[in-house]
C-alpha atoms as a PDB file:
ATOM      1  CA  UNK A   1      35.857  28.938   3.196  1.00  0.00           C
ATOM      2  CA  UNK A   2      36.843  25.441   3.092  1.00  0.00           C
ATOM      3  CA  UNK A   3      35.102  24.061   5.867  1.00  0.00           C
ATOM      4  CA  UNK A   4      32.074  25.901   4.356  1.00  0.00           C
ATOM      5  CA  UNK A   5      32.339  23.897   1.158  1.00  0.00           C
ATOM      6  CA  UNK A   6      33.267  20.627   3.139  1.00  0.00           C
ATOM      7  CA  UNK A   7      30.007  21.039   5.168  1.00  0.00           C
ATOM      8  CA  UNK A   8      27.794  21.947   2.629  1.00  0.00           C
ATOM      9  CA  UNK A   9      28.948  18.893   0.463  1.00  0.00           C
ATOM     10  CA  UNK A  10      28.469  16.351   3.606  1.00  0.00           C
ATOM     11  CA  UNK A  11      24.848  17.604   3.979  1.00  0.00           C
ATOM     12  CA  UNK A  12      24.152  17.442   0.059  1.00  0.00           C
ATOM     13  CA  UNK A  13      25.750  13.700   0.330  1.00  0.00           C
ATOM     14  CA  UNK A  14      23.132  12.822   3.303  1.00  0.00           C
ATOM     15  CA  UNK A  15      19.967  14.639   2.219  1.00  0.00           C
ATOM     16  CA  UNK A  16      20.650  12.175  -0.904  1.00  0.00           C
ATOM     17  CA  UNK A  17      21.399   9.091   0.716  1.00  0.00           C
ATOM     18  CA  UNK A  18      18.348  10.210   2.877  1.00  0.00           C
ATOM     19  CA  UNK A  19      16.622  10.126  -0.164  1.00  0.00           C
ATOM     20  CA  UNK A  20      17.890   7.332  -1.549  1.00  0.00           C
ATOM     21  CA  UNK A  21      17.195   4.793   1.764  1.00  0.00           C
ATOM     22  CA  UNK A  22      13.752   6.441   1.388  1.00  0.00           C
ATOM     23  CA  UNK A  23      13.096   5.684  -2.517  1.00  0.00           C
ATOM     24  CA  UNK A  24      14.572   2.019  -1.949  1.00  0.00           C
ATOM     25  CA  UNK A  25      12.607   1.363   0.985  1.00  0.00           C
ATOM     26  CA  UNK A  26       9.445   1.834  -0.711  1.00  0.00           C
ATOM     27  CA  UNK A  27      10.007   0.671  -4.012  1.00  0.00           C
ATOM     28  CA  UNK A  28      10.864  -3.334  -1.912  1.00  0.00           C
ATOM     29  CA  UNK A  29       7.722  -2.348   0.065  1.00  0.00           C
ATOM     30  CA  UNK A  30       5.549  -1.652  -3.583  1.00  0.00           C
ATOM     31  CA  UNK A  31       7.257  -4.742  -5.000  1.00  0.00           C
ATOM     32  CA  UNK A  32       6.481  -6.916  -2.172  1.00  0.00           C
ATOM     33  CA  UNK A  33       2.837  -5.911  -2.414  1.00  0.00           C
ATOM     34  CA  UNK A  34       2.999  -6.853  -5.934  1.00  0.00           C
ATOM     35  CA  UNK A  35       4.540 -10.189  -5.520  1.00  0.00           C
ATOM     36  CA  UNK A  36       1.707 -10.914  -2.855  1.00  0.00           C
ATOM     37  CA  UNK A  37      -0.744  -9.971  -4.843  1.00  0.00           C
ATOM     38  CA  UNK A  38      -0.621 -10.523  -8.390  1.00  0.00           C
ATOM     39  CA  UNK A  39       2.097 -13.577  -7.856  1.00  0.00           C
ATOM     40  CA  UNK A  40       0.316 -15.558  -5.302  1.00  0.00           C
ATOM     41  CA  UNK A  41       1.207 -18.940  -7.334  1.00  0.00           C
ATOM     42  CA  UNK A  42       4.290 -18.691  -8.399  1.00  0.00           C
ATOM     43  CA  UNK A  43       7.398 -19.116  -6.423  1.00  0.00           C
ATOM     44  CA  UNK A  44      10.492 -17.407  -8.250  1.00  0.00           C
ATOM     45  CA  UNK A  45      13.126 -19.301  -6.080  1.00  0.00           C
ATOM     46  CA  UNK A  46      11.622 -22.485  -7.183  1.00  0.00           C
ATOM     47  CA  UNK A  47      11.027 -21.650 -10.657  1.00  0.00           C
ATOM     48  CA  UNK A  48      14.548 -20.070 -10.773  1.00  0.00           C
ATOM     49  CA  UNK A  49      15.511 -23.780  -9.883  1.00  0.00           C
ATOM     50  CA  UNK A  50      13.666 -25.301 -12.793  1.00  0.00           C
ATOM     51  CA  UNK A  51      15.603 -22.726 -15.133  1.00  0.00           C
ATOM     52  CA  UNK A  52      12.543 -20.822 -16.117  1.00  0.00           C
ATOM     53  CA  UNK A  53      14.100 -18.169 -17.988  1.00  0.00           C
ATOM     54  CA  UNK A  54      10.465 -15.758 -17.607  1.00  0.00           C
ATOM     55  CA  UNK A  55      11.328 -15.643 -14.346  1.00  0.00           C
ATOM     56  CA  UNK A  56      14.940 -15.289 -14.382  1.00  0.00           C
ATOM     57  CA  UNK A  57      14.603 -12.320 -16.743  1.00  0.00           C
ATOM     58  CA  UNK A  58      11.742 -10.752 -14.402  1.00  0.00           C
ATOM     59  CA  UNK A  59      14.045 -11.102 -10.932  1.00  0.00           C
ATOM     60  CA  UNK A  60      16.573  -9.518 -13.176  1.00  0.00           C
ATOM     61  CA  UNK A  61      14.140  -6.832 -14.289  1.00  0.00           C
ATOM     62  CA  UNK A  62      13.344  -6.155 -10.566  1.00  0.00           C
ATOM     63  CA  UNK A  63      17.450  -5.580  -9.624  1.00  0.00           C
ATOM     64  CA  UNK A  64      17.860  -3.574 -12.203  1.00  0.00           C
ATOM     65  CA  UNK A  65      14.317  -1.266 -11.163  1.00  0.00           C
ATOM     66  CA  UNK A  66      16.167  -1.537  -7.559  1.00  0.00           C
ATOM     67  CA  UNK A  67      19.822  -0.208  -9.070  1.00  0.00           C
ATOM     68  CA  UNK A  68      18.075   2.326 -10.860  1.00  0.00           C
ATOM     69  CA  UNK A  69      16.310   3.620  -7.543  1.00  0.00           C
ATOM     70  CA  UNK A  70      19.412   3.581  -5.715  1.00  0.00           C
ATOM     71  CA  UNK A  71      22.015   5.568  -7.989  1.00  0.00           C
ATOM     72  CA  UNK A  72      19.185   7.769  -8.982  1.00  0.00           C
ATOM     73  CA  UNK A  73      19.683   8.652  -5.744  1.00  0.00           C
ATOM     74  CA  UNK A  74      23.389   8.477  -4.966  1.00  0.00           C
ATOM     75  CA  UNK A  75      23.731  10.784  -8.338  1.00  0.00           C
ATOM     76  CA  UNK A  76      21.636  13.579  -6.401  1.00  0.00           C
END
């Protein structure tokens, strides 16, 4: 009965983690897009540089979007 439990909880952790490498693959795949399209101008390493807080506070918006994807998905 054990084993039964073990294995069941194994395949619930990797259908999620599945899920999860999924979900976070296309989410930096959608955000690229973004980034190449609507952000064609503006460098965010290089205005992270210059201390441009707009941009610091949008890279941190996108982490957070990205941390949210992937415990969304570690929680199951």
């Amino acid at each position: 009965m054990e084993s039964d439990f073990v294995y069941s909880t194994l395949f619930n952790f990797a259908v999620g983690l599945a899920y999860t490498l999924s979900a976070l693959v296309i989410a930096v795949a959608a955000l690229k897009i973004v980034d190449k399209l609507l952000l064609r101008k503006l460098d965010i390493e290089e205005e992270l540089k210059n201390n441009n807080m707009a941009v610091a506070v949008f890279a941190s918006a996108i982490l957070v979007f990205v941390g949210l994807i992937v415990g969304m998905g570690l929680r199951g």
